[in-house]
Each structure stands twice: as C-alpha cells, then as structure tokens.
PDB file of N, CA and C in Angstrom:
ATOM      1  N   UNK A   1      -6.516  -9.159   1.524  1.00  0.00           N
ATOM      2  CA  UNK A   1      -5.399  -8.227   1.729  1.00  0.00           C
ATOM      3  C   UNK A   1      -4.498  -8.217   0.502  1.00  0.00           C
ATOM      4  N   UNK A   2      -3.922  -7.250   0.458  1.00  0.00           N
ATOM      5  CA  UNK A   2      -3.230  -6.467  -1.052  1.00  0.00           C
ATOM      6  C   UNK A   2      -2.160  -6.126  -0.602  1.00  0.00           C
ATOM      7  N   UNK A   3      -0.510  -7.075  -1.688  1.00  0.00           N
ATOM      8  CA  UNK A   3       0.760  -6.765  -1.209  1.00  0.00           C
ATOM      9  C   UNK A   3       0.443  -5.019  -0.976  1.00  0.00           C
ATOM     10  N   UNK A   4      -0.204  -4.704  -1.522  1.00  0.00           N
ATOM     11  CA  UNK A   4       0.122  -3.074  -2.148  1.00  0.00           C
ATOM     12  C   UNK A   4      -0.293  -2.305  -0.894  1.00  0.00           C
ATOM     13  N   UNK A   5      -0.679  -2.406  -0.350  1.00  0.00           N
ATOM     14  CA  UNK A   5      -1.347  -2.553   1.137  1.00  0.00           C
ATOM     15  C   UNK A   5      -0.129  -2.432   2.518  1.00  0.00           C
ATOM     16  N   UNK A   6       0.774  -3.378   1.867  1.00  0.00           N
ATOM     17  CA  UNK A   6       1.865  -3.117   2.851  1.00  0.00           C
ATOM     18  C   UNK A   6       3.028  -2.338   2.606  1.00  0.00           C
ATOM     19  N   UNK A   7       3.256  -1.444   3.882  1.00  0.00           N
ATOM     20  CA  UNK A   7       4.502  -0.471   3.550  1.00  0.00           C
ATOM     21  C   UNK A   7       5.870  -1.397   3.367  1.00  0.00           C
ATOM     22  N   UNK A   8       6.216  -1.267   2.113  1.00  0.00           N
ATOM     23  CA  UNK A   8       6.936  -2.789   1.224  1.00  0.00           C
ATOM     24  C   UNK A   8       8.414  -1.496   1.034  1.00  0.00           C
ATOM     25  N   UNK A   9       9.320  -2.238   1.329  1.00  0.00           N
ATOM     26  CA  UNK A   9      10.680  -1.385   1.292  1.00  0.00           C
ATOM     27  C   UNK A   9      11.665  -2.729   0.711  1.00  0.00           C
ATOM     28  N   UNK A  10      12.476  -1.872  -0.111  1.00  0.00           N
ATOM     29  CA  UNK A  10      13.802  -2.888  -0.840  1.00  0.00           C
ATOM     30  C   UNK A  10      14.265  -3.633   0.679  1.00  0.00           C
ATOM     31  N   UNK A  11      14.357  -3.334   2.000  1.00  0.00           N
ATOM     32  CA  UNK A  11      15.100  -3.245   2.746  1.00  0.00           C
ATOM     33  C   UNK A  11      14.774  -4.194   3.730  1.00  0.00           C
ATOM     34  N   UNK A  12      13.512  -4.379   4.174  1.00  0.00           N
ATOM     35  CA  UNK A  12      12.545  -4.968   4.602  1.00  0.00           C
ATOM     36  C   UNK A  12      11.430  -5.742   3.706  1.00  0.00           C
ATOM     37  N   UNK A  13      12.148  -6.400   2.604  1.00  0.00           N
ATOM     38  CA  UNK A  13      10.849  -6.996   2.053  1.00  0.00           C
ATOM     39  C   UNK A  13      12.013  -7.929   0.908  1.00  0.00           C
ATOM     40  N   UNK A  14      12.173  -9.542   1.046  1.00  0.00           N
ATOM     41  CA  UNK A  14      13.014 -10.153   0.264  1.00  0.00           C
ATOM     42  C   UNK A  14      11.822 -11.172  -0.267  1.00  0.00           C
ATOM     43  N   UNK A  15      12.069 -11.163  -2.252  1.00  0.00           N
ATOM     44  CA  UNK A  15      11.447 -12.113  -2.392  1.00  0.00           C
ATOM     45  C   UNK A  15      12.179 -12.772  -3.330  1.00  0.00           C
ATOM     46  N   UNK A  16      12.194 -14.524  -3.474  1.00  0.00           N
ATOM     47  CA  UNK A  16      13.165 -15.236  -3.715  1.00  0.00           C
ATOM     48  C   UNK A  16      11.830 -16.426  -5.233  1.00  0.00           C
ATOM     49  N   UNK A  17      12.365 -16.057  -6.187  1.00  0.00           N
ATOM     50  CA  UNK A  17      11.753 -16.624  -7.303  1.00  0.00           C
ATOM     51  C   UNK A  17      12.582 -17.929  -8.193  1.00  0.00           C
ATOM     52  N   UNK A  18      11.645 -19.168  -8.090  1.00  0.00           N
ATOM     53  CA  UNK A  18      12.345 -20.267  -8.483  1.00  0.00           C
ATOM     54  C   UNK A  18      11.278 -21.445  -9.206  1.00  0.00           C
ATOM     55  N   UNK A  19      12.005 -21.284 -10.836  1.00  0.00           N
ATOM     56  CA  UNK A  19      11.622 -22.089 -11.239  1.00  0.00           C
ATOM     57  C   UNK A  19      12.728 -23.258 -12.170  1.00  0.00           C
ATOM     58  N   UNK A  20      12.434 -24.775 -11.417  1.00  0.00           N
ATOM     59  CA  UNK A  20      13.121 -25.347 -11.525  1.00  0.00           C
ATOM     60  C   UNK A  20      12.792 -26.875 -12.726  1.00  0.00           C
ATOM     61  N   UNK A  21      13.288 -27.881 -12.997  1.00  0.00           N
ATOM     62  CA  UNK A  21      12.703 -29.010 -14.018  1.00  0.00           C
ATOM     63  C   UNK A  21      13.515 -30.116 -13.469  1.00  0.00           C
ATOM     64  N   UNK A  22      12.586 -30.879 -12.505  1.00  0.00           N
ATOM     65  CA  UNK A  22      13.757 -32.469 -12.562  1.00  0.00           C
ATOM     66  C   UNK A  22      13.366 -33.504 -13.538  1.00  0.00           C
ATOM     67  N   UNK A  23      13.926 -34.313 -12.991  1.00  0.00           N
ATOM     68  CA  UNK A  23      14.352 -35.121 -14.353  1.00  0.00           C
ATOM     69  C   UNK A  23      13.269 -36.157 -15.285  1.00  0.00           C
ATOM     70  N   UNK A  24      12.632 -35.944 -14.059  1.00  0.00           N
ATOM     71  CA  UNK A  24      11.415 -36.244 -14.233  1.00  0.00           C
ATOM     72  C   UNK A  24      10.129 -35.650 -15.477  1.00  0.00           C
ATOM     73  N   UNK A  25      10.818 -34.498 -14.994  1.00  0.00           N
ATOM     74  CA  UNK A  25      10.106 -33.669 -16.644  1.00  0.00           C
ATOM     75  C   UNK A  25       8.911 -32.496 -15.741  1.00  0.00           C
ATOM     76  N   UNK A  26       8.946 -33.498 -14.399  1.00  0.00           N
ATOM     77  CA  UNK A  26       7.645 -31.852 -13.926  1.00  0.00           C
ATOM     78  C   UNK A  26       8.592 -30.694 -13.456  1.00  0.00           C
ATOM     79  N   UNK A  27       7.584 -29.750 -13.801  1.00  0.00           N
ATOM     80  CA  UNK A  27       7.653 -28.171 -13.262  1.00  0.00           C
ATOM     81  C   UNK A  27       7.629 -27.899 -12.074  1.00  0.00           C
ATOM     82  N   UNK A  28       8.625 -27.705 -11.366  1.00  0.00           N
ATOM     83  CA  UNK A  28       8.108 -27.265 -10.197  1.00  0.00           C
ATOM     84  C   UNK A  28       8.357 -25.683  -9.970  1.00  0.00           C
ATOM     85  N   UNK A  29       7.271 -25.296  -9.065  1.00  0.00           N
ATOM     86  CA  UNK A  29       7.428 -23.768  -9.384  1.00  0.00           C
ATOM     87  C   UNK A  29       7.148 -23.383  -7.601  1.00  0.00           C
ATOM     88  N   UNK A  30       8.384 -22.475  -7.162  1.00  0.00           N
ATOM     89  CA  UNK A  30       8.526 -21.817  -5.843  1.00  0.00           C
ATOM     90  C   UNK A  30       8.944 -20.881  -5.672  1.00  0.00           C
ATOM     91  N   UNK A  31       7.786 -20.147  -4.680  1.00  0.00           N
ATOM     92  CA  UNK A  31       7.735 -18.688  -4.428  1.00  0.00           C
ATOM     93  C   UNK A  31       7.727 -18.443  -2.788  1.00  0.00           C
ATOM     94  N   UNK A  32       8.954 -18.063  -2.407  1.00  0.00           N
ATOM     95  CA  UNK A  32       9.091 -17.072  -0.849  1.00  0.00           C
ATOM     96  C   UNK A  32       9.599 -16.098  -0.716  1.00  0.00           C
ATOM     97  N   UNK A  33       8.013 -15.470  -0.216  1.00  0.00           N
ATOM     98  CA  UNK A  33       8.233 -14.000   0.055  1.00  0.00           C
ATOM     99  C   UNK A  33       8.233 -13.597   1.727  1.00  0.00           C
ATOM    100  N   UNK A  34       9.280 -13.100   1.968  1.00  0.00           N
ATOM    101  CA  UNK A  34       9.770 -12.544   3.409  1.00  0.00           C
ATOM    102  C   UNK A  34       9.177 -11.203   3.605  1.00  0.00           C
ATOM    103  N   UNK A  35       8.813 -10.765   4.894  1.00  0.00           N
ATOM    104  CA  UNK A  35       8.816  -9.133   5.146  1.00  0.00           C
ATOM    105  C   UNK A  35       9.402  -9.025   6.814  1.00  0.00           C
ATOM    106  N   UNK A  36      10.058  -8.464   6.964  1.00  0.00           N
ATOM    107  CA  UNK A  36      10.171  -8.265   8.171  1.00  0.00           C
ATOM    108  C   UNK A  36      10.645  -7.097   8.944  1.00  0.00           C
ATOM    109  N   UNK A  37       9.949  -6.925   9.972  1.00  0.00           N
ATOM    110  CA  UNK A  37       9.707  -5.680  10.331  1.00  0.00           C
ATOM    111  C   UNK A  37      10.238  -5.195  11.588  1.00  0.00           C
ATOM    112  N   UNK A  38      11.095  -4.191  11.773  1.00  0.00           N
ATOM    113  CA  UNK A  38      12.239  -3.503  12.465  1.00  0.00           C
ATOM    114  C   UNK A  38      11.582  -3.158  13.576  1.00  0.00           C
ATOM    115  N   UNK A  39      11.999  -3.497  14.852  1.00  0.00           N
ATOM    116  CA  UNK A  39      10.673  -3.567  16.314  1.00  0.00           C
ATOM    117  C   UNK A  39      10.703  -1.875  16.150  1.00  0.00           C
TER     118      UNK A  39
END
C-alpha cells in the first residue's frame, strides 16, 4: 500500500519529523505519522 493511495488532507493527516543526538553520540531518528478519519 502507497501513502499516495490515501485520500491525505492537511486536515486529517499530521506528520511529526524528529531527528535527535544524545550524548552518547547515536542518531536517533523518529517518524509519526497520524491519519484520522471524520466518522
């Protein structure tokens, strides 16, 4: 299945992009993507 696939609206569709470095020195890299849909 293909985001492109879903009827994707500014309104109904939040996605939250995060890339962060602790101190440690690793990369950590996090991605959540929401859709949610109006009954």
């Amino acid at each position: 299945m293909n985001l492109s696939d879903l009827p994707l609206t500014p309104s109904t569709t939040t996605m939250r992009f995060t890339v962060s470095d602790d101190q440690a020195g690793t990369e950590r890299f996090h991605l959540t993507f929401r859709v949610t849909r109006s009954p």
